[in-house]
C-alpha atoms as a PDB file:
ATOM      1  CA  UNK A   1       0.000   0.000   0.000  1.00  0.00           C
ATOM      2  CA  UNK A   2       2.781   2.177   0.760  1.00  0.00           C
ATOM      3  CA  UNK A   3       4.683   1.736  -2.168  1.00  0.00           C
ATOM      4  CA  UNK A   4       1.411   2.028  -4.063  1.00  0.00           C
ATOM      5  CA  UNK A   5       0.650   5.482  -2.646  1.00  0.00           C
ATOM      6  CA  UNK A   6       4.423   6.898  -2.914  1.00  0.00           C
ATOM      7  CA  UNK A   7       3.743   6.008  -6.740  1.00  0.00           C
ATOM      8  CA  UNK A   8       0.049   7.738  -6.607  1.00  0.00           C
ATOM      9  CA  UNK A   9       2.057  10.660  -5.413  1.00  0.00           C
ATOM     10  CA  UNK A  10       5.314  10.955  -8.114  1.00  0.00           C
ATOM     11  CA  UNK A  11       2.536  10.747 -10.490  1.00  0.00           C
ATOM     12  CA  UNK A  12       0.571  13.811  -9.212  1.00  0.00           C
ATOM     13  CA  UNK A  13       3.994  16.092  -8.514  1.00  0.00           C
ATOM     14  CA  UNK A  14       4.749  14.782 -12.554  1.00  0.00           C
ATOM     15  CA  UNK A  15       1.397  16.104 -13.514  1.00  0.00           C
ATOM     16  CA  UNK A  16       1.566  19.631 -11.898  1.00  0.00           C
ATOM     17  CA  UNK A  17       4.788  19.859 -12.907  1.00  0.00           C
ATOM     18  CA  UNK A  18       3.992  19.633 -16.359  1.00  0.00           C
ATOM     19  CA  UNK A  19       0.952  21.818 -15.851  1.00  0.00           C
ATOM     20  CA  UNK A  20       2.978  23.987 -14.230  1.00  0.00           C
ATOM     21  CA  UNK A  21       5.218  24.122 -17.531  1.00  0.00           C
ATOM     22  CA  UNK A  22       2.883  24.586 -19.970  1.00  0.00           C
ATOM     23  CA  UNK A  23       1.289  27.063 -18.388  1.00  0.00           C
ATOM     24  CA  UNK A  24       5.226  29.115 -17.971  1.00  0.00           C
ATOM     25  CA  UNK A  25       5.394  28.250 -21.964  1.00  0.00           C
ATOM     26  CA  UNK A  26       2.206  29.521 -22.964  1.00  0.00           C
ATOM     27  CA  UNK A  27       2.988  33.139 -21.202  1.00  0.00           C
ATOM     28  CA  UNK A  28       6.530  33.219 -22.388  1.00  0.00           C
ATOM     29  CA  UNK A  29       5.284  32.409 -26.042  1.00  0.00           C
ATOM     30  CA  UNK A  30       2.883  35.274 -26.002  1.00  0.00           C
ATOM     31  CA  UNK A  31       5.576  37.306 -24.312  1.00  0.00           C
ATOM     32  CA  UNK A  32       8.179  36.736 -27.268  1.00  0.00           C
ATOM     33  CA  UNK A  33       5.746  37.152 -29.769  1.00  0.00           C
ATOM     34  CA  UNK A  34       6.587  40.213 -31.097  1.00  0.00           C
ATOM     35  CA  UNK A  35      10.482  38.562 -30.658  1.00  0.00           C
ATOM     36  CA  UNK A  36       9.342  36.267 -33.840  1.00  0.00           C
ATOM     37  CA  UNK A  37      11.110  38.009 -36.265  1.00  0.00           C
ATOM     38  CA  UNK A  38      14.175  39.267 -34.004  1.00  0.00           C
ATOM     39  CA  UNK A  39      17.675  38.209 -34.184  1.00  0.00           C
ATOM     40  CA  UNK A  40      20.564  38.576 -31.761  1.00  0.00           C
ATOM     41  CA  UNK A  41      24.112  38.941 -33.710  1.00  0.00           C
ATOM     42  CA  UNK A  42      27.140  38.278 -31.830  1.00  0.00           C
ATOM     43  CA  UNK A  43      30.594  39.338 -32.512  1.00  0.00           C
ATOM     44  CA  UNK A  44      30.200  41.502 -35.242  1.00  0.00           C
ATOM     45  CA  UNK A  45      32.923  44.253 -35.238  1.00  0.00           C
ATOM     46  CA  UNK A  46      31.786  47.433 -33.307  1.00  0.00           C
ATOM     47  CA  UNK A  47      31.399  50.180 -35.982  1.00  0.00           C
ATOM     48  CA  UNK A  48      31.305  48.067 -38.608  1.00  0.00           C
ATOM     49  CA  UNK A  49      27.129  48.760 -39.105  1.00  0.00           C
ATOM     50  CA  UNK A  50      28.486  52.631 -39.697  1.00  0.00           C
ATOM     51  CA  UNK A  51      25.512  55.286 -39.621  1.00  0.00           C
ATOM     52  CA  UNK A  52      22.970  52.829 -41.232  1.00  0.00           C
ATOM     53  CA  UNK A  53      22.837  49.786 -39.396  1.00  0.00           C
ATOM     54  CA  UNK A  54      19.575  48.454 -40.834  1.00  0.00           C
ATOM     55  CA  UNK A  55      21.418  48.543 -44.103  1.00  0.00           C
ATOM     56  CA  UNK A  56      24.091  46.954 -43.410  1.00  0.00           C
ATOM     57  CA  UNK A  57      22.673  43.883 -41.703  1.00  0.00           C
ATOM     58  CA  UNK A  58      21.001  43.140 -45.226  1.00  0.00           C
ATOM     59  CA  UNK A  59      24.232  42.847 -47.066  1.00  0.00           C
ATOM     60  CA  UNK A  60      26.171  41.000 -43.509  1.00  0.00           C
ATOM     61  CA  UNK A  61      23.934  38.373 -43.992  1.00  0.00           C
ATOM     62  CA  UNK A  62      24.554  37.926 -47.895  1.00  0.00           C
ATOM     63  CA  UNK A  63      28.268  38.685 -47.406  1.00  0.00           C
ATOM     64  CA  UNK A  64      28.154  35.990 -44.410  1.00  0.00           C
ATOM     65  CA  UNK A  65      26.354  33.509 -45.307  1.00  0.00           C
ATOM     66  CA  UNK A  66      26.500  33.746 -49.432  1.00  0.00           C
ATOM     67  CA  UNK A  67      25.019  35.856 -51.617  1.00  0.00           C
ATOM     68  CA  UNK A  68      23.983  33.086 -53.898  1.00  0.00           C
ATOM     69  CA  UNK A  69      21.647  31.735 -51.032  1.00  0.00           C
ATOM     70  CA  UNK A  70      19.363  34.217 -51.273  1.00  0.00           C
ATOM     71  CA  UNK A  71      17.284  35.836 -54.744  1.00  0.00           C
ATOM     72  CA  UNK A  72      17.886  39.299 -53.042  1.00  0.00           C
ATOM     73  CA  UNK A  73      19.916  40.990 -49.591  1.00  0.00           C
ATOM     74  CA  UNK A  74      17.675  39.731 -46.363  1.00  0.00           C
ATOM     75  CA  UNK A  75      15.127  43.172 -45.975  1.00  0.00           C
ATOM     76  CA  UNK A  76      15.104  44.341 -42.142  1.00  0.00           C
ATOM     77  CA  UNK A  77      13.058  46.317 -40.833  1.00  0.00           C
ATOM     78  CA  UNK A  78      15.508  48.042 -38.049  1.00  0.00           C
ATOM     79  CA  UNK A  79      18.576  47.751 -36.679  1.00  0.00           C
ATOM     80  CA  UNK A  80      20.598  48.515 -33.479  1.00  0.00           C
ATOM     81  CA  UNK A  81      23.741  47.959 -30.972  1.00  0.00           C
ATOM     82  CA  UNK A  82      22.088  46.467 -27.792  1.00  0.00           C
ATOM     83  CA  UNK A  83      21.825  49.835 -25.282  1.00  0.00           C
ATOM     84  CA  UNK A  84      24.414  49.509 -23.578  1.00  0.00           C
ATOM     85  CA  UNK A  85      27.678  51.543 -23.333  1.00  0.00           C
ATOM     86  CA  UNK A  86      29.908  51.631 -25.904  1.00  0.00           C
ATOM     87  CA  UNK A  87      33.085  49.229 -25.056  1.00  0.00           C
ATOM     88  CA  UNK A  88      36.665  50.375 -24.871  1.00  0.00           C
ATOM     89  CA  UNK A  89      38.849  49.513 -27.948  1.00  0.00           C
ATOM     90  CA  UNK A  90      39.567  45.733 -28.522  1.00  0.00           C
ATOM     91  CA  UNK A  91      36.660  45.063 -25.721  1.00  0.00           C
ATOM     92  CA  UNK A  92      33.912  42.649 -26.743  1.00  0.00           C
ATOM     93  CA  UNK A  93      31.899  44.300 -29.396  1.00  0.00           C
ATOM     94  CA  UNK A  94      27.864  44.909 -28.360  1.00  0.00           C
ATOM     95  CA  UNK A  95      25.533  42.746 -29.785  1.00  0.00           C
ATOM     96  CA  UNK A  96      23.696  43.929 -32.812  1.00  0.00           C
ATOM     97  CA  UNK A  97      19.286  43.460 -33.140  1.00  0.00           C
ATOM     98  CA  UNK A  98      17.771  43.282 -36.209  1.00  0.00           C
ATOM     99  CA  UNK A  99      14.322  42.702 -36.821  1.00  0.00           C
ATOM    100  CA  UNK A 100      14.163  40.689 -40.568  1.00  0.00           C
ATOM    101  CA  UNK A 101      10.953  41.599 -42.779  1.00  0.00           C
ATOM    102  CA  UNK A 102      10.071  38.537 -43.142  1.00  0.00           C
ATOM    103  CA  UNK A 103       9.972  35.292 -40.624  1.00  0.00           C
ATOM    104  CA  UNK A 104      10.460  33.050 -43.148  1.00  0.00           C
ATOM    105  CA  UNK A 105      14.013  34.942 -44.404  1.00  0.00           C
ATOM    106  CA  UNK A 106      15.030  34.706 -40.955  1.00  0.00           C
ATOM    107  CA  UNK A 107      14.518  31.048 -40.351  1.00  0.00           C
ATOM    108  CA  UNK A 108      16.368  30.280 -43.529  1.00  0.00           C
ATOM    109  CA  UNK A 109      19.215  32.852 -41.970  1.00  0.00           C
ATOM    110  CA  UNK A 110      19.164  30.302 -38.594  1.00  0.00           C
ATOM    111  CA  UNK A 111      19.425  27.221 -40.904  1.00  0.00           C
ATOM    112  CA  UNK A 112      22.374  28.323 -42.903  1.00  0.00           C
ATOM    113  CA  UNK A 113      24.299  29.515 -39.643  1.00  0.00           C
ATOM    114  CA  UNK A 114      24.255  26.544 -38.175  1.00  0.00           C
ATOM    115  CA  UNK A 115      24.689  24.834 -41.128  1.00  0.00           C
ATOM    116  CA  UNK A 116      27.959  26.590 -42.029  1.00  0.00           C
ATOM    117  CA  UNK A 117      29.012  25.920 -38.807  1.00  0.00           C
ATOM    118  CA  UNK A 118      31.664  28.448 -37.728  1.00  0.00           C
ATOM    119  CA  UNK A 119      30.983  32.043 -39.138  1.00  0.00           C
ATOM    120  CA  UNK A 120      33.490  34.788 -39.627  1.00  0.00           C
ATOM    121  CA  UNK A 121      33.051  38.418 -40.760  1.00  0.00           C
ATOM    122  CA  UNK A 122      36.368  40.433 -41.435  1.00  0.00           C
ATOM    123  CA  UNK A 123      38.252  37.844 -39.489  1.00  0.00           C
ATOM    124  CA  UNK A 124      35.919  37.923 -36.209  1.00  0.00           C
ATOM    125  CA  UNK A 125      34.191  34.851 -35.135  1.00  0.00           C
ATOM    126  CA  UNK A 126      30.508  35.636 -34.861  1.00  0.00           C
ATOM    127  CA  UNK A 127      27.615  34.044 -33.578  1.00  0.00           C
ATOM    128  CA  UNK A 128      23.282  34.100 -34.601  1.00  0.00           C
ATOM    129  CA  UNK A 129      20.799  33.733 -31.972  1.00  0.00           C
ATOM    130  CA  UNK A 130      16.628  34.122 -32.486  1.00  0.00           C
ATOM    131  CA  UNK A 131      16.392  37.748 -29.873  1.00  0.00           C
ATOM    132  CA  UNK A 132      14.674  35.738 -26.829  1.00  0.00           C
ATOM    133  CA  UNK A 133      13.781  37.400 -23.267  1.00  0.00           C
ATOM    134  CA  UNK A 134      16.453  36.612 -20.394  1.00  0.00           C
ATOM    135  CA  UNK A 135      13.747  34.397 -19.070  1.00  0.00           C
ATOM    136  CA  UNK A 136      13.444  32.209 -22.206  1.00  0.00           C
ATOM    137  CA  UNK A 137      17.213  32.390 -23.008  1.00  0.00           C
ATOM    138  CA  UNK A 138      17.683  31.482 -19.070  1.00  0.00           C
ATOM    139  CA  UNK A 139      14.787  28.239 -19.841  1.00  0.00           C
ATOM    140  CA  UNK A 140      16.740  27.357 -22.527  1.00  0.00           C
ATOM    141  CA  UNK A 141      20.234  27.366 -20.785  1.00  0.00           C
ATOM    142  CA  UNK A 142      18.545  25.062 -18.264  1.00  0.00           C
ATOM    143  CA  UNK A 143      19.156  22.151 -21.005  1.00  0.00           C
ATOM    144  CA  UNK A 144      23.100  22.968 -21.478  1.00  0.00           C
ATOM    145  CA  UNK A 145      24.460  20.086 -19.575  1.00  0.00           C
ATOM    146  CA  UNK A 146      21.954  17.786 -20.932  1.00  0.00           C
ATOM    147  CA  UNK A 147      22.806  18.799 -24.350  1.00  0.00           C
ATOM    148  CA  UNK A 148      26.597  18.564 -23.607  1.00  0.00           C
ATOM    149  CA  UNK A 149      25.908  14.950 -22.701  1.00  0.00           C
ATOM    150  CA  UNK A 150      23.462  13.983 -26.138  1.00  0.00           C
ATOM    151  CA  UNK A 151      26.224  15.465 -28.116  1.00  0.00           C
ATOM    152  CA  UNK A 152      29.215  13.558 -26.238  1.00  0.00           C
ATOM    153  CA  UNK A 153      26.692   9.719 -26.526  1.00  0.00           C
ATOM    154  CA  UNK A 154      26.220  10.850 -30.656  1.00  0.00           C
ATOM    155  CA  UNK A 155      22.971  11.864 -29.935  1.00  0.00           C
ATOM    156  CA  UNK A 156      20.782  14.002 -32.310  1.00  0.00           C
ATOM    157  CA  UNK A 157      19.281  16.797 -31.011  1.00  0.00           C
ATOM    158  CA  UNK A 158      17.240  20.422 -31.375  1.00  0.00           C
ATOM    159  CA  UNK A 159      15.798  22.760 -29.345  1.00  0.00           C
ATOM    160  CA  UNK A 160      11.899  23.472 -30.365  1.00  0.00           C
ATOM    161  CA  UNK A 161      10.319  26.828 -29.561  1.00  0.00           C
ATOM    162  CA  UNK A 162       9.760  27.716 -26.660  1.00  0.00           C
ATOM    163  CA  UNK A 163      12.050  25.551 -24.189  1.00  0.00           C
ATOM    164  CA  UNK A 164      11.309  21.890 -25.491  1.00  0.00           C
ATOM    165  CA  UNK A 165      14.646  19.493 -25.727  1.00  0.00           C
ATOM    166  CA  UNK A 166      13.910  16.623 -28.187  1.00  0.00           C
ATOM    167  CA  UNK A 167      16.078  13.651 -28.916  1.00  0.00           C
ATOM    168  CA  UNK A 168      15.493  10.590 -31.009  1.00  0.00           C
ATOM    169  CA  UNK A 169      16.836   7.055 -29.869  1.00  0.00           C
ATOM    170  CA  UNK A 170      16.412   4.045 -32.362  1.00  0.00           C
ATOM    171  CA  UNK A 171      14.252   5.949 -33.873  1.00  0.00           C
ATOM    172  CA  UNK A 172      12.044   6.657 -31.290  1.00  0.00           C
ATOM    173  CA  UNK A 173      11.831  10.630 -30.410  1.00  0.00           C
ATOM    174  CA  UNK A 174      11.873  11.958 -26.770  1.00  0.00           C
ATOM    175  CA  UNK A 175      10.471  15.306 -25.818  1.00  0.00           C
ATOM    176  CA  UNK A 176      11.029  17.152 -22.878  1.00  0.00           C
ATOM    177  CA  UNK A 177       9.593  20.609 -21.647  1.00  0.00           C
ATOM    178  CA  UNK A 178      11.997  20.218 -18.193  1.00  0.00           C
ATOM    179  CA  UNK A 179      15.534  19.946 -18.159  1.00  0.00           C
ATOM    180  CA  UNK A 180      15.694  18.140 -14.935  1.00  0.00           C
ATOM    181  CA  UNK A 181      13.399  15.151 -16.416  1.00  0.00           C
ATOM    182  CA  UNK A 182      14.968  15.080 -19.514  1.00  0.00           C
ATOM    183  CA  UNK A 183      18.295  14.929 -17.422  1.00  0.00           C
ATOM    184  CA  UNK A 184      17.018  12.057 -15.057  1.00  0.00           C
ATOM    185  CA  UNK A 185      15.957  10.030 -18.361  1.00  0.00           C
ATOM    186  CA  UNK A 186      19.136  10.414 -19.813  1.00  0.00           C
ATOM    187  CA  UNK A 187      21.435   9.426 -17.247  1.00  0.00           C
ATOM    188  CA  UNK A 188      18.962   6.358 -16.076  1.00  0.00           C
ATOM    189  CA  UNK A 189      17.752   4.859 -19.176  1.00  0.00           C
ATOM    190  CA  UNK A 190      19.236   6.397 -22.247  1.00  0.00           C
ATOM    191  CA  UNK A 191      22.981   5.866 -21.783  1.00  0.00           C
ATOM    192  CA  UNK A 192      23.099   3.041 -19.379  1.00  0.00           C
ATOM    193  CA  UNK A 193      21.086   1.323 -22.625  1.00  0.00           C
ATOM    194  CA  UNK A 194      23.980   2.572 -25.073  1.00  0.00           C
ATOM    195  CA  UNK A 195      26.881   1.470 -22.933  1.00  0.00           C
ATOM    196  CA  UNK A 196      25.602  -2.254 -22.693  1.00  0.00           C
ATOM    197  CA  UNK A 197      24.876  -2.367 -26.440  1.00  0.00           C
ATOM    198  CA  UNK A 198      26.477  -0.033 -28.623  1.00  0.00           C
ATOM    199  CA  UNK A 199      24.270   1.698 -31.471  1.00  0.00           C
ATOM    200  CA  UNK A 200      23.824   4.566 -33.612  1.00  0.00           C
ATOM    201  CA  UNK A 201      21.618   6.836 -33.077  1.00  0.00           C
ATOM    202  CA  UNK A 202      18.876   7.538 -35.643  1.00  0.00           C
ATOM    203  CA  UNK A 203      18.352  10.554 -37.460  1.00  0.00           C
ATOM    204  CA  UNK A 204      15.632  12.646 -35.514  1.00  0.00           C
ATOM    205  CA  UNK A 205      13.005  13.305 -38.363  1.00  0.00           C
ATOM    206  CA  UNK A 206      10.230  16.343 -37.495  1.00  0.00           C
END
């Protein structure tokens, strides 16, 4: 009976914790709505934008990640240096916001960055990130060590808006809206299975 209840009860905390999360996902979604066209650049040389920033993000983007890849420079709307002081010389450069005409342009700007891998603009390593809140960026960060893990086992893996971790093993796909659950599955079914018979992962297909 005991053992019974204590079961009753994991089962219940499970429940409002996922509750719990999807309500947190539904109010951060509708918070970063008007994010959905926003990206964060990172690294780009300070000064480099000049007096016309929104202009020059068009042609970074070509120049960065090939003109060919797109029928015409990426249109955005505005442009800006995060508010926040200007650094000293040979400091870390501010980040730069754009906001991209059109969502679709700037999903297809996401793909090719991370499909290029490492990114360079006049010989500085640069970096682009959707524009989330702090609280969504700090949701997402929650998942870092799990990632780390997935990615050291050969794991496939993605992030899905707003803070869901999903990972496919044998084919089978996992999805998980809290890092410590995902974390817990990991480390006591997921790897203990792949170090007493050695597979491949499949390729996650969504």
């Amino acid at each position: 009976m005991k053992s019974g209840s204590s079961d009753k009860d994991s089962e219940s905390q499970s429940s409002t914790t996922r509750e719990t999360l999807n309500s947190e996902n539904r109010r951060i979604r509708e918070e970063n709505r008007s994010r959905r066209n926003k990206l964060r650049i990172i690294g780009s040389p300070e000064g480099a934008e000049g007096s016309q920033p929104t202009l020059f993000t068009g042609t970074f983007f070509a120049e960065l990640l090939g003109a060919s890849k797109f029928p015409s420079s990426p249109e955005t709307e505005r442009a800006h240096r995060a508010p926040v002081p200007k650094p000293q010389p040979g400091a870390q450069p501010r980040p730069m916001l754009c906001r991209v005409l059109r969502f679709q342009v700037k999903e297809e700007i996401l793909r090719l960055s991370r499909q290029q891998g490492q990114l360079l603009y006049k010989d500085s390593r640069v970096h682009i990130f959707p524009d989330l809140s702090a609280e969504l960026r700090n949701r997402r960060n929650e998942f870092k060590s799990v990632k780390l893990k997935l990615h050291e086992a050969g794991l496939k893996f993605r992030m899905q808006y707003p803070a869901r971790l999903i990972f496919s093993v044998d084919g089978s796909a996992h999805k998980f809206d809290s890092a410590p659950e995902a974390s817990s599955f990991l480390n006591t079914t997921v790897l203990p299975a792949l170090k007493a018979v050695p597979s491949t992962a499949s390729e996650l297909q969504v």
